[in-house]
Structures are given as C-alpha cells and as structure tokens.
Protein backbone atom coordinates (compact mmCIF):
# COMPACT_ATOMS: atom_id res chain seq x y z
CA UNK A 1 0.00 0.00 0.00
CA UNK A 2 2.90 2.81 0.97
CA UNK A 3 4.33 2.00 -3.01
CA UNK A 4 0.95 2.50 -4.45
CA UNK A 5 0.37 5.99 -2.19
CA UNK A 6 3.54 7.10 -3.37
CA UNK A 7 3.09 6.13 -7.00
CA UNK A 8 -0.02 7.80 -6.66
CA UNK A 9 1.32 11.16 -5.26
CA UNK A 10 4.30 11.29 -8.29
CA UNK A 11 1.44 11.06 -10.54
CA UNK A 12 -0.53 14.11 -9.21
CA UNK A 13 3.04 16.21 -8.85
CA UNK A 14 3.61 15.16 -12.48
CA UNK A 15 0.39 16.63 -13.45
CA UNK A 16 0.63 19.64 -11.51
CA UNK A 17 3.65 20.57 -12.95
CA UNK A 18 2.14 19.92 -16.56
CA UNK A 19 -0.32 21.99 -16.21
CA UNK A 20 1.71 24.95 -14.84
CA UNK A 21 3.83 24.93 -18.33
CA UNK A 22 2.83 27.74 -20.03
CA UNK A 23 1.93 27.51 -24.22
CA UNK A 24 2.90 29.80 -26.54
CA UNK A 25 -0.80 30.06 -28.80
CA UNK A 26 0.84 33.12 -30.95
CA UNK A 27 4.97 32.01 -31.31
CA UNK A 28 5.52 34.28 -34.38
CA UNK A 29 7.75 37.48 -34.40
CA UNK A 30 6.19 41.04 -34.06
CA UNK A 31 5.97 43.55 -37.33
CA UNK A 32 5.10 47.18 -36.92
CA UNK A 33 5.22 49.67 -39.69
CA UNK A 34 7.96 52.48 -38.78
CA UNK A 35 6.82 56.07 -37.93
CA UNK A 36 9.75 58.34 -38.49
CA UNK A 37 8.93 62.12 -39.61
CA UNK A 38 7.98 61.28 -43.29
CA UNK A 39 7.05 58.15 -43.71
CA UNK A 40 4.11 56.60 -45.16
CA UNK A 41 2.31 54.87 -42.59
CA UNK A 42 -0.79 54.02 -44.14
CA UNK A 43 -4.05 55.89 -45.57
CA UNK A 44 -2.20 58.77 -47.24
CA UNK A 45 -2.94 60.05 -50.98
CA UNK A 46 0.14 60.15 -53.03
CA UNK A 47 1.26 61.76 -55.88
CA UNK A 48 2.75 59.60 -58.80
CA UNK A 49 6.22 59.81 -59.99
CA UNK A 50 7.30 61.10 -56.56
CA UNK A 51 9.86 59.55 -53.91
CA UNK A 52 8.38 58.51 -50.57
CA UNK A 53 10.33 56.65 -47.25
CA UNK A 54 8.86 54.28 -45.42
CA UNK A 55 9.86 51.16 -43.20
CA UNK A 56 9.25 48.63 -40.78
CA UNK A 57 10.64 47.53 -37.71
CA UNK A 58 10.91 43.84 -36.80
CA UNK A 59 11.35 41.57 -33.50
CA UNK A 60 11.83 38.29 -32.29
CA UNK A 61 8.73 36.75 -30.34
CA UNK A 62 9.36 38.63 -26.28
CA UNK A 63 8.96 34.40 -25.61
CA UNK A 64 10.24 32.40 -27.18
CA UNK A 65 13.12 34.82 -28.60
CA UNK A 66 13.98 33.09 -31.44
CA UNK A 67 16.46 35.16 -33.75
CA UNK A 68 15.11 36.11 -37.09
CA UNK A 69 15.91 34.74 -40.51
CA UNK A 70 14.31 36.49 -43.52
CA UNK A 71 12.82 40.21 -44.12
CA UNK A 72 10.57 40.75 -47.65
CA UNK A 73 8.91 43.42 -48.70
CA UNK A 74 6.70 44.15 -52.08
CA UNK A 75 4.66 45.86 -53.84
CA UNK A 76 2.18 44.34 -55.87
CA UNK A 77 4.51 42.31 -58.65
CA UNK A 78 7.51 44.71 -56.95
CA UNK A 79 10.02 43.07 -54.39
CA UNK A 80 11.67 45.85 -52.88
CA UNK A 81 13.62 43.70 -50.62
CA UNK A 82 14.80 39.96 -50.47
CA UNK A 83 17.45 39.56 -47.88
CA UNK A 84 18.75 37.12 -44.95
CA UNK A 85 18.94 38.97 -41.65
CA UNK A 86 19.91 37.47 -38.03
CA UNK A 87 19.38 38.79 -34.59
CA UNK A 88 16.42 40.08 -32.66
CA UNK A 89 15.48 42.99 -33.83
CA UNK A 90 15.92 44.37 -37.23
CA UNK A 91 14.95 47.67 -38.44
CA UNK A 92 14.30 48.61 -42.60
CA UNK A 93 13.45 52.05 -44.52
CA UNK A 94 13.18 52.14 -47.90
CA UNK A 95 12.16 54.64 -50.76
CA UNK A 96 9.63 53.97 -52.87
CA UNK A 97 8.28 55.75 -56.37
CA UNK A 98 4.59 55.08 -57.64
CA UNK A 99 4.55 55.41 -61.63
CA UNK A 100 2.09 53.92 -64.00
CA UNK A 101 2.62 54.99 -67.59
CA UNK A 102 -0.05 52.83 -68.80
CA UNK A 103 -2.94 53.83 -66.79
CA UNK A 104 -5.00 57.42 -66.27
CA UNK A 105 -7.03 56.44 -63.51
CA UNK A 106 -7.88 59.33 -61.38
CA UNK A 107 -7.29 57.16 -58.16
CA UNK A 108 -5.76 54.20 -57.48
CA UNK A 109 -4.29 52.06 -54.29
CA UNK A 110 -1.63 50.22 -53.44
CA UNK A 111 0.14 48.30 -50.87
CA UNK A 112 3.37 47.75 -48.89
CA UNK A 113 3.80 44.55 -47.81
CA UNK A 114 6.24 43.47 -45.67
CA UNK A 115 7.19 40.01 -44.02
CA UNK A 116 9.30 38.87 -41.74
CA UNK A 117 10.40 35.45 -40.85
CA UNK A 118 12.42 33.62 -37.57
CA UNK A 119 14.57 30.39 -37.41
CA UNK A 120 11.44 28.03 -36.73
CA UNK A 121 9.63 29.48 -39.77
CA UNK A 122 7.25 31.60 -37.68
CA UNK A 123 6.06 34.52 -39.96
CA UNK A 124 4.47 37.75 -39.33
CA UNK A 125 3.10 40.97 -41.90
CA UNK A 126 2.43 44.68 -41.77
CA UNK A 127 0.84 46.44 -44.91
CA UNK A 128 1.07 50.31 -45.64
CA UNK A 129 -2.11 50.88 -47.93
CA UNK A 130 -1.91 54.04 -49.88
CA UNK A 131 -4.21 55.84 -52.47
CA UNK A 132 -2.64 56.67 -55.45
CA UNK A 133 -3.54 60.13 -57.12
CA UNK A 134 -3.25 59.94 -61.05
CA UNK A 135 -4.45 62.87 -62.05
CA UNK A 136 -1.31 64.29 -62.59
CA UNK A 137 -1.27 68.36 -63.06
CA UNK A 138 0.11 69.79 -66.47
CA UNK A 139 2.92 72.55 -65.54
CA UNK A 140 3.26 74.61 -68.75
CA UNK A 141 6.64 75.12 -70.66
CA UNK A 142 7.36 78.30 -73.34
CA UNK A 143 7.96 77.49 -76.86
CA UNK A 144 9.97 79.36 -79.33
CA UNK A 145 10.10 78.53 -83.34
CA UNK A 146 12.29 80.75 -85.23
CA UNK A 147 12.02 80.91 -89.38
CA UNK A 148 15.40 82.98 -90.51
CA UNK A 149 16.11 83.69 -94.32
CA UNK A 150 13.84 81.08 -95.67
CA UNK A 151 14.97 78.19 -94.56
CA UNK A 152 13.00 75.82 -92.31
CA UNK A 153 12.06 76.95 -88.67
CA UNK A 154 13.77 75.50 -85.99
CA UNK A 155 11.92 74.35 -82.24
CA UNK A 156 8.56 72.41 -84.14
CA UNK A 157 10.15 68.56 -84.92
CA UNK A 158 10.01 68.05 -81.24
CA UNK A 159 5.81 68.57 -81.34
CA UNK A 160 6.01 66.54 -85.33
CA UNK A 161 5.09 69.90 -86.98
CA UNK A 162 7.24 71.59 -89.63
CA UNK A 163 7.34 75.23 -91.12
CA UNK A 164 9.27 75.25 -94.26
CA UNK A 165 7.39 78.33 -95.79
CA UNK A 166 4.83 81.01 -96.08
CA UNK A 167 1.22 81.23 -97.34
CA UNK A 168 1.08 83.52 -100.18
CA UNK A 169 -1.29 86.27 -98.01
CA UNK A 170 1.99 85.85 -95.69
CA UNK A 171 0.89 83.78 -92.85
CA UNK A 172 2.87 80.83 -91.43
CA UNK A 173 2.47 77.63 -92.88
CA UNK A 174 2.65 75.07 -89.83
CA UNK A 175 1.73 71.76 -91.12
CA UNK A 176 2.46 67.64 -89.90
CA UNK A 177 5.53 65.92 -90.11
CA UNK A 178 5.17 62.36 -91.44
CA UNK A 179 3.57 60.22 -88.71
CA UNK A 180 1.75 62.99 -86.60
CA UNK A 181 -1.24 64.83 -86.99
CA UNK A 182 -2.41 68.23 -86.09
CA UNK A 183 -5.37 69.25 -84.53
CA UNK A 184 -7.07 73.00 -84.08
CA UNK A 185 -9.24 73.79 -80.57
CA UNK A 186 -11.16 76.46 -79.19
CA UNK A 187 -9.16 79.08 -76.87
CA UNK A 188 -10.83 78.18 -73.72
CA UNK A 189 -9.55 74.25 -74.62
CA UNK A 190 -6.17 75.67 -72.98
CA UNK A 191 -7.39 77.05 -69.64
CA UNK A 192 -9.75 74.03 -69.25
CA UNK A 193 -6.97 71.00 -69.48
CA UNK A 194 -5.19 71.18 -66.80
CA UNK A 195 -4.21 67.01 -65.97
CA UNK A 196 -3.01 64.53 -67.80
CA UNK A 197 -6.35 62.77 -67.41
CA UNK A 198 -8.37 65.94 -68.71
CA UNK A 199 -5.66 65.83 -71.61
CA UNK A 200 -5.89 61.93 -72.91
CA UNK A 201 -9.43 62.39 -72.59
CA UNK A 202 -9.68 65.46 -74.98
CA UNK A 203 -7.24 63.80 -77.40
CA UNK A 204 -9.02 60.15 -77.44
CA UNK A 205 -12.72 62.10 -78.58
CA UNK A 206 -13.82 60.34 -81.44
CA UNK A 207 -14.78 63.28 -82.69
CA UNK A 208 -11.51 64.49 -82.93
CA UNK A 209 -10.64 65.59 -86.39
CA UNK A 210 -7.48 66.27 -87.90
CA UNK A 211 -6.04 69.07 -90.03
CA UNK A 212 -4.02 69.46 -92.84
CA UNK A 213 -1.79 73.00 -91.92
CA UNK A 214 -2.16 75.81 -89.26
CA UNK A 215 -2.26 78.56 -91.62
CA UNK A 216 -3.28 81.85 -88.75
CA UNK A 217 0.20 83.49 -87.91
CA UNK A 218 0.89 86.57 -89.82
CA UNK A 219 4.22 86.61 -90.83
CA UNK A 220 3.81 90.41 -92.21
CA UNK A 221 2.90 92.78 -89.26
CA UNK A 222 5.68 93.40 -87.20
CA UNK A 223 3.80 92.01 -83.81
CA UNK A 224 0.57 90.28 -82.94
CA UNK A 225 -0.90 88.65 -79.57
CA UNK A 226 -2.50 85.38 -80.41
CA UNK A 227 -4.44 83.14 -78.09
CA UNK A 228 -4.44 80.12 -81.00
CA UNK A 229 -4.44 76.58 -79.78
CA UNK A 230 -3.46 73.94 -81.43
CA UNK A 231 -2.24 70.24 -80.44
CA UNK A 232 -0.70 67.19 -82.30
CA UNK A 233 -0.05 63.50 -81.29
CA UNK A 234 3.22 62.38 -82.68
CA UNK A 235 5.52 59.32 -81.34
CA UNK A 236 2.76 58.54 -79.32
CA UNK A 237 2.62 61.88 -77.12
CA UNK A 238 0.09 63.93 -77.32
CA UNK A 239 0.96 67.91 -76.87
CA UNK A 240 -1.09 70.82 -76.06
CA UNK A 241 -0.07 74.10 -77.68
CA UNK A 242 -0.68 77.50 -77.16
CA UNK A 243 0.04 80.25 -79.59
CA UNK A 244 0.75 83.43 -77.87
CA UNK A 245 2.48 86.04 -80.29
CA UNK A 246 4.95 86.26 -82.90
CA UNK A 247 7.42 88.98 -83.78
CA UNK A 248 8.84 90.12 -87.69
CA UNK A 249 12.17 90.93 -87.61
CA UNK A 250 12.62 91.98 -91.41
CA UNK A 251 10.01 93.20 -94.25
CA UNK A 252 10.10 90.17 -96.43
CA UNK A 253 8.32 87.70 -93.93
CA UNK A 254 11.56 84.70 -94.09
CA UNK A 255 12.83 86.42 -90.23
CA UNK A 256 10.10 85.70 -87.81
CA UNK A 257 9.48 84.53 -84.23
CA UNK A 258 5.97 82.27 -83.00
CA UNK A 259 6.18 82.30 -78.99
CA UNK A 260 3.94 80.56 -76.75
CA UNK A 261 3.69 77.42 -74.35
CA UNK A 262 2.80 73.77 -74.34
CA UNK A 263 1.35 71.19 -71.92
C-alpha cells in the first residue's frame, strides 16, 4: 500500500507541474510599420512619380526569442527587398516611387507589404495601404520657333510639326511631319486642361478631327498677340499648344518669331 500511495502522489506532482507549463498560442515574431517624420504609414494620398520613405521595424517573439531569418517586402509584382537577416530585432526604410505609364485612372491604391520570418519558420506581416492620385497636373513650358532667311524653322520637330514656308497672303504655314497629326481647338480648350487625365481624354474624342496645316500666324505685321491653340499626337505623345504672339524681324516675312507654351 505505501508504493501504491507514493506512485499515486508522483502522478498528481507530475500533473501539476504539466499543467503549470505555459503555451505559446501566438509564437511568431512582431511587425510594426515604422513612424519616423515622413514616412508613409498608411491611408495617405500620393502623388505619382514622386519619392516617398517608409519602413518597418521587426522583432523576435518577447517568448520564445527566437532570432530572425528572412525580411521581404513588395509591392504588388515589386520586391523591394529579399534579404537574410539574423538577430532580434531588425529595423528597414526604404524609398519607394509610384509610376504607372499605362494607366489614367484618377485614383488608385496600393500596398506595402512586408514580411518577416524567424529560425522556426514563424512569420508575421504589416501592410502600408496608400491611395494613389493619377491625375497628374500639367505645368506649362514656353515654346519658341524661329524661321530665318527662308529656310526651315527650328523648335517644331520636337511637337512633329514643320514650317518650311509662307502662305502667299503671308501667314505661317505650320503643317504635320510624317507620322503625326495636327489638330485646331477652341481658346478656352487651354485654360480648361489642366491634368493629364483631362488631356488623354480630350485627345481620345472620337470626334476628334485632324487638319491638314495651321495657316493663322501673320508673318507680315511686325507684332501680334495670339491666343491660338493647337495640339498634335506624334511618337505617341500627345501635346497641347498654345500660340501666344509672334514677332517680324525683317520686311520680307523669311525672319520671324511664334512664342507661346505647351502642356
């Protein structure tokens, strides 16, 4: 009877101490998204084509403290980073650039993933989720085309247009290059596209005819203001131009000056 109380009592202590061992229900490492002055952290609007920081900072479970192995990070079909690490703690910033070529969309998303794994192949993930704002604005840039003696004008190839002579009431003759075509709008078509969505849109009407020259600068008073606006879609660009003024700098008409911008 005294072995079978005693076998009896190592079986309870056995027990007890079983159920005092405590389980680790979550073993994985911890992820948080970094917060330095700067950095996306989630929910912001950006713009495209411009550089933004962010980062993440990673740790070992405060448990079972297992070092950590592997950090990833992507963006959509992106990987920004693919590297071993080792320790407990390990701390990333990046840069990151949003650019779509392709697409107009006024708004998009995205997201920052980032992953971290330890030795024993626990993993853990933080996302930054951003909105992405396409509707990228159109920041004007002057235009000069100079005709001199007669021979062509210089500063159109660039925009597919050519100006190789005069009109025989002495007006400019601005016509296509091979491969682009010109198109005519109203004055106000200038004030009113003002993003490169309001500009592929006005481009891709159907209704969108093309012309055969831009015959409406005077190349015989000395000086006119113009508020002309023309456009063309050559190597697959499409530009926006407005005709401010021109300047004569001889009697004959072969010396003159067309200013103006282009978006």
């Amino acid at each position: 009877m005294k072995k079978l109380a005693l076998a009896l009592v190592c079986l309870i202590s056995a027990a007890f101490f079983a159920s005092c061992d405590p389980t680790i229900t979550n073993p994985e490492p911890t992820i948080a998204i970094l917060s330095d002055e700067g950095c996306l952290i989630g929910g912001e609007v950006v713009d495209m084509d411009v550089v933004y920081p962010f980062g993440f900072i990673a740790n070992s479970n405060p448990q079972t403290q297992k070092e950590l192995s592997k950090f990833v990070v992507i963006c959509g079909s992106i990987t920004l980073c693919d590297t071993a690490i080792s320790g407990t703690d390990f701390t990333y910033k990046g840069e990151i650039v949003f650019s779509d070529v392709e697409e107009r969309d006024i708004v998009g998303s995205a997201e920052i993933v980032a992953t971290v794994t330890d030795v024993a192949g626990n993993i853990a993930t933080a996302t930054i989720k951003v909105d992405i704002n396409k509707e990228i604005a159109l920041v004007p840039k002057d235009f000069t085309w100079n005709r001199h003696g007669g021979a062509p004008a210089t500063g159109l190839d660039v925009f597919g247009l050519e100006w190789n002579s005069n009109t025989k009431d002495v007006f400019a003759n601005i016509k296509p290059m091979d491969g682009a075509v010109l198109y005519e709008f109203e004055p106000d078509v200038w004030e009113n596209t003002n993003t490169q969505l309001e500009k592929a849109e006005l481009f891709n009407n159907e209704q969108l005819v093309g012309i055969e020259a831009f015959r409406k600068v005077s190349c015989y008073y000395p000086h006119n203001d113009y508020d002309f606006v023309i456009g063309t879609t050559y190597n697959g660009e499409n530009y926006l131009i407005h005709i401010t003024a021109n300047e004569l700098h001889d009697f004959k008409g072969t010396d003159v000056t067309i200013y103006g911008q282009y978006k």
